[in-house]
Protein backbone atom coordinates (compact mmCIF):
# COMPACT_ATOMS: atom_id res chain seq x y z
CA UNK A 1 65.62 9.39 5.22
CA UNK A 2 64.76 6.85 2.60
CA UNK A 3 62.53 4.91 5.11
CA UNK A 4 60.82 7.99 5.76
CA UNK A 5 60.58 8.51 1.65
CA UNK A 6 59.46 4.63 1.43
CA UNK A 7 57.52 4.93 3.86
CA UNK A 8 55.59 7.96 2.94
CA UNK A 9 55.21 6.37 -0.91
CA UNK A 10 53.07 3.57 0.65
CA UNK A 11 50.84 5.62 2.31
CA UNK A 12 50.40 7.51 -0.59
CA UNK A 13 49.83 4.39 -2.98
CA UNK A 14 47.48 3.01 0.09
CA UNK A 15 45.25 6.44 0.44
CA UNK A 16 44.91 6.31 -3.23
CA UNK A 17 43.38 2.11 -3.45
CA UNK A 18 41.12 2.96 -0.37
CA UNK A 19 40.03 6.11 -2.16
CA UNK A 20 39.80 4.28 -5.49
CA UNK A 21 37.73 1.74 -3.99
CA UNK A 22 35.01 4.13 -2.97
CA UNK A 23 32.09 3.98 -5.23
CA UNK A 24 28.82 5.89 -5.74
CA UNK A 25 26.38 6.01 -3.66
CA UNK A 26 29.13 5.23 -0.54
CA UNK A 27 25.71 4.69 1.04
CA UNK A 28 24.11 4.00 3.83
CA UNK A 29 24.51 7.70 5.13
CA UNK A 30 24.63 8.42 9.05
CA UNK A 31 24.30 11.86 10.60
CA UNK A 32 26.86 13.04 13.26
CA UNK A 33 26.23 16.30 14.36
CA UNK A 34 25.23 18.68 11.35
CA UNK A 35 26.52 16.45 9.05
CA UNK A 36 25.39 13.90 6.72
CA UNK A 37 28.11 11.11 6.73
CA UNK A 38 28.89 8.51 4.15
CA UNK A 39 29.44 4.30 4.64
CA UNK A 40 33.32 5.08 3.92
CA UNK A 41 33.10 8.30 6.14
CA UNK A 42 32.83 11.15 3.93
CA UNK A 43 30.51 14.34 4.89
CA UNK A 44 28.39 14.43 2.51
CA UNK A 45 27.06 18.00 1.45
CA UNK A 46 23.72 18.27 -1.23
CA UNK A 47 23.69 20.62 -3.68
CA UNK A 48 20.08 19.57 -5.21
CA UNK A 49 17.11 20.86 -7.13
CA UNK A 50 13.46 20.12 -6.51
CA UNK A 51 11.16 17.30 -9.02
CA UNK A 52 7.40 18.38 -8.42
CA UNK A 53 5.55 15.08 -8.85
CA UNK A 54 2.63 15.50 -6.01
CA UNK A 55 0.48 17.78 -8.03
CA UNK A 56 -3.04 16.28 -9.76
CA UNK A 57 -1.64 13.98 -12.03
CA UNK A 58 0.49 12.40 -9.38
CA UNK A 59 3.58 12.55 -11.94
CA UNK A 60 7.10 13.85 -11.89
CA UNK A 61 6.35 17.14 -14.36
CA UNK A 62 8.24 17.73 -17.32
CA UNK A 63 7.96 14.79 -19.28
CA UNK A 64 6.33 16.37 -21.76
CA UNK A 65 9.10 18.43 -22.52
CA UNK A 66 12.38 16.27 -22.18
CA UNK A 67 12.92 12.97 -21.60
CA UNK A 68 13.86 11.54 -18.07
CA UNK A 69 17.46 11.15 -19.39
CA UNK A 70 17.89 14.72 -20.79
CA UNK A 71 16.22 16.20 -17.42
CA UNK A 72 18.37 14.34 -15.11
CA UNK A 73 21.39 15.36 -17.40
CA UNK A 74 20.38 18.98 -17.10
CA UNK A 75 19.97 18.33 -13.76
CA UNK A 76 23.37 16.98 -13.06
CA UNK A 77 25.22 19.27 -15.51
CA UNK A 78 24.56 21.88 -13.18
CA UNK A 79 26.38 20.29 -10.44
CA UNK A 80 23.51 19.14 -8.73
CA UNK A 81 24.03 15.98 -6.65
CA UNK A 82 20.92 15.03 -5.63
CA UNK A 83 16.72 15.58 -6.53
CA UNK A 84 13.93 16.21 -3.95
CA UNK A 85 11.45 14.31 -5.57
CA UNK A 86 7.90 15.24 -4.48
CA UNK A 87 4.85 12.25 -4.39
CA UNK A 88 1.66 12.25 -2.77
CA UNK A 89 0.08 9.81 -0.35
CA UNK A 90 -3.26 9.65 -2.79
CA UNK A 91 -0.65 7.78 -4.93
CA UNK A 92 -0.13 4.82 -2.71
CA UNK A 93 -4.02 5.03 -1.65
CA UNK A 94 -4.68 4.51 -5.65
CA UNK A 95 -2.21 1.51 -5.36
CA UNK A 96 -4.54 -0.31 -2.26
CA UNK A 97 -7.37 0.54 -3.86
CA UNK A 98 -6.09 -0.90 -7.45
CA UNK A 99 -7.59 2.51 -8.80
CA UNK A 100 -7.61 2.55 -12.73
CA UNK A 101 -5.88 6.29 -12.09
CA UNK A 102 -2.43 4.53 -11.61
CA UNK A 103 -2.13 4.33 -15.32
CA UNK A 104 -0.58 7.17 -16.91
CA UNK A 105 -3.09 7.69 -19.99
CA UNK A 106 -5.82 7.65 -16.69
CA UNK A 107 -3.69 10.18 -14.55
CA UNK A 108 -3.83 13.00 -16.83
CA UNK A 109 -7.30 12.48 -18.56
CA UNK A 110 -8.61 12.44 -15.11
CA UNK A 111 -6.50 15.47 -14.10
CA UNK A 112 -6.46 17.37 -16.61
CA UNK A 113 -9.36 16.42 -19.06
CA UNK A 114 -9.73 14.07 -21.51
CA UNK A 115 -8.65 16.49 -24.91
CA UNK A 116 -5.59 18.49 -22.52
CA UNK A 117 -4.59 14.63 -20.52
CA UNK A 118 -4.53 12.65 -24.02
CA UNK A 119 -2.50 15.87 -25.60
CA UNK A 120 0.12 15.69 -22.97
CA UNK A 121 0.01 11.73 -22.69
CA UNK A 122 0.79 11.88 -26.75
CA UNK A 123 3.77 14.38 -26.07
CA UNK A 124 4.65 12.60 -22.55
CA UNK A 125 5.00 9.07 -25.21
CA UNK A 126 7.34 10.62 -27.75
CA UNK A 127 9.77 11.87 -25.46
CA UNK A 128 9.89 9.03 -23.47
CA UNK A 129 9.56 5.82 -25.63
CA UNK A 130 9.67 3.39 -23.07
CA UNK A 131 6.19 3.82 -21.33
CA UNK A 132 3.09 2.91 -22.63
CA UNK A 133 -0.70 4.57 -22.04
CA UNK A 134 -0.12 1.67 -19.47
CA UNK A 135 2.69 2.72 -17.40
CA UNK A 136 1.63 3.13 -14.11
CA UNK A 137 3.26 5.83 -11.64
CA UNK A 138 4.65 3.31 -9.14
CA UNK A 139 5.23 -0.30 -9.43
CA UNK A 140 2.50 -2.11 -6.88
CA UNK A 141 3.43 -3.78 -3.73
CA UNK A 142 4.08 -7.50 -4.85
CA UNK A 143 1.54 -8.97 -1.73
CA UNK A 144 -1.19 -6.98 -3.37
CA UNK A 145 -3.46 -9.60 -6.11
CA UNK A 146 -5.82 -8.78 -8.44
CA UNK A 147 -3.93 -6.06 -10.99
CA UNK A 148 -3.52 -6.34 -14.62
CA UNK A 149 -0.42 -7.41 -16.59
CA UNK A 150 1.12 -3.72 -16.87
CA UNK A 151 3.49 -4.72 -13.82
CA UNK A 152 5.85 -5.89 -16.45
CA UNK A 153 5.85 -2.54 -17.67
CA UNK A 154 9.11 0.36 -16.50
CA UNK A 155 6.99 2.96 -13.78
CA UNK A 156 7.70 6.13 -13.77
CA UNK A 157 9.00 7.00 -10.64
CA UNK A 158 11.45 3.92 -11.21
CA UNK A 159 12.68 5.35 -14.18
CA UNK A 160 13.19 8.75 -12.73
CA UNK A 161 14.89 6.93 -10.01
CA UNK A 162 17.02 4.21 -12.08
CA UNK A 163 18.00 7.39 -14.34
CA UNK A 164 19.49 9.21 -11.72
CA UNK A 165 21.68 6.06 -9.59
CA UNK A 166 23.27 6.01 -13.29
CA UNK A 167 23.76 9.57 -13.57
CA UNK A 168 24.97 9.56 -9.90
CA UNK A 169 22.22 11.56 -8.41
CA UNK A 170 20.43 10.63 -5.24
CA UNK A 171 17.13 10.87 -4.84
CA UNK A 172 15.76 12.72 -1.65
CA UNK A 173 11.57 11.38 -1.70
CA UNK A 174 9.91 14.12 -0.25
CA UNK A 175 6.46 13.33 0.81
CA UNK A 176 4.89 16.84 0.04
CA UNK A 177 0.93 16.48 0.53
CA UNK A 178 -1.35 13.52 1.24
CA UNK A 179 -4.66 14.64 -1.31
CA UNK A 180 -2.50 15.40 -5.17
CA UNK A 181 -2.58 19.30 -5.68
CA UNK A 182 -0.58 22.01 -6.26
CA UNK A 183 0.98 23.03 -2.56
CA UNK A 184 0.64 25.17 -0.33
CA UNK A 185 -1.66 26.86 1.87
CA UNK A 186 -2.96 26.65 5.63
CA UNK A 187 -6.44 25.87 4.27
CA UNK A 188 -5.96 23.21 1.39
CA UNK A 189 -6.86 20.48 3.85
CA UNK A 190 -3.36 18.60 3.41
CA UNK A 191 -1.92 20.95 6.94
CA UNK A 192 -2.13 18.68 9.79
CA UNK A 193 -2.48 15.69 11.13
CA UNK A 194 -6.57 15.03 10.49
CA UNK A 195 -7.55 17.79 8.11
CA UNK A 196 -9.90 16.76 5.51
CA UNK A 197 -7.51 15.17 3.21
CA UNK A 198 -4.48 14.25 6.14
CA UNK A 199 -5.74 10.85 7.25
CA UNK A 200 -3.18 9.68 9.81
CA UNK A 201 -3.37 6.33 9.17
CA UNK A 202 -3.41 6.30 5.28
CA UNK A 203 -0.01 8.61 5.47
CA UNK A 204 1.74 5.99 7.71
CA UNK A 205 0.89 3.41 5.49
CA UNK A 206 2.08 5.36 2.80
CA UNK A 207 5.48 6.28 4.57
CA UNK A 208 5.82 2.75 5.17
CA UNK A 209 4.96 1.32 1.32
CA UNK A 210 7.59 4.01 0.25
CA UNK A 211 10.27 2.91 2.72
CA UNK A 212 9.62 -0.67 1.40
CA UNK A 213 9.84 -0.01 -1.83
CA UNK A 214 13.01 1.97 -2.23
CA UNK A 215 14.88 -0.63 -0.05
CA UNK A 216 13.78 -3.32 -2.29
């Protein structure tokens, strides 16, 4: 009987180190089945909300509003584990092209106008005091040559990202058009493969610079 008692205490005290030893994210996630599994073995079950950031000015919306940190906060004080975060491949195609657009005082003028773009940009600045009229949307592949200084500078969607690993909220990138506009419909030529704005082999690059750049 007190073997079995002693015996049982260990196990207790041994489920409770392994299980005190897991740490967020308990990644990299496998599927088996239906489910999404965790590295220690965990199903793992989202409960998530969607970050629009594919529309014209190619940023995650909002930040006009509320800072990264308060939205991710909201976010997570709802129980939320995890954000779909929506880009668009025109994004990456600005990055290869070193397109002056990248910058966020350039997104929104040239979305949205220069008096509306510099309005938000303004609003965009005083919630969120680390970027600059020279934060770009994406930090640029490191092989690429020939951009400016503002590398040195936070991005955006690595601040959105950095803001939720240390709020404990994954990120699920959800690669929601290839030409930046409000989605959806079967005639906005972003439906299938070769429409006027789906070019095959700009969205596989794109996949591909994403995938890189999250695993880096």
């Amino acid at each position: 009987m007190r073997l079995t008692i002693l015996y049982s205490i260990i196990a207790t005290v041994a489920t409770t180190v392994i299980a005190t030893t897991i740490s967020w994210p308990d990644t990299p996630f496998k599927t088996s089945g239906r489910q999404i599994v965790s590295q220690s073995g965990k199903n793992v079950v989202y409960a998530g909300v969607n970050w629009p950031g594919a529309a014209d000015t190619m940023l995650p919306e909002g930040l006009q509003y509320q800072s990264i940190k308060n939205i991710v906060n909201k976010i997570s004080s709802l129980g939320a584990n995890v954000i779909r975060l929506t880009y668009a491949i025109e994004m990456i195609d600005d990055i290869y092209s070193y397109s002056p657009n990248s910058t966020l005082q350039n997104s929104l003028i040239n979305a949205l106008g220069t008096a509306n773009g510099t309005i938000v940009l303004h609003e965009i600045l005083k919630k969120n005091s680390q970027f600059t009229p020279y934060t770009t949307r994406l930090e640029v592949c490191t092989s690429l040559t020939g951009w400016t200084q503002v590398l040195i500078l936070e991005q955006v969607f690595d601040a959105v990202a950095a803001e939720c690993a240390k709020q404990q909220i994954y990120v699920h990138l959800d690669n929601h058009v290839s030409k930046a506009e409000w989605c959806c419909s079967n005639n906005d030529g972003n439906a299938w493969f070769g429409d006027t704005y789906f070019n095959v082999t700009n969205w596989r690059r794109g996949l591909a610079f994403m995938a890189d750049h999250v695993s880096q």
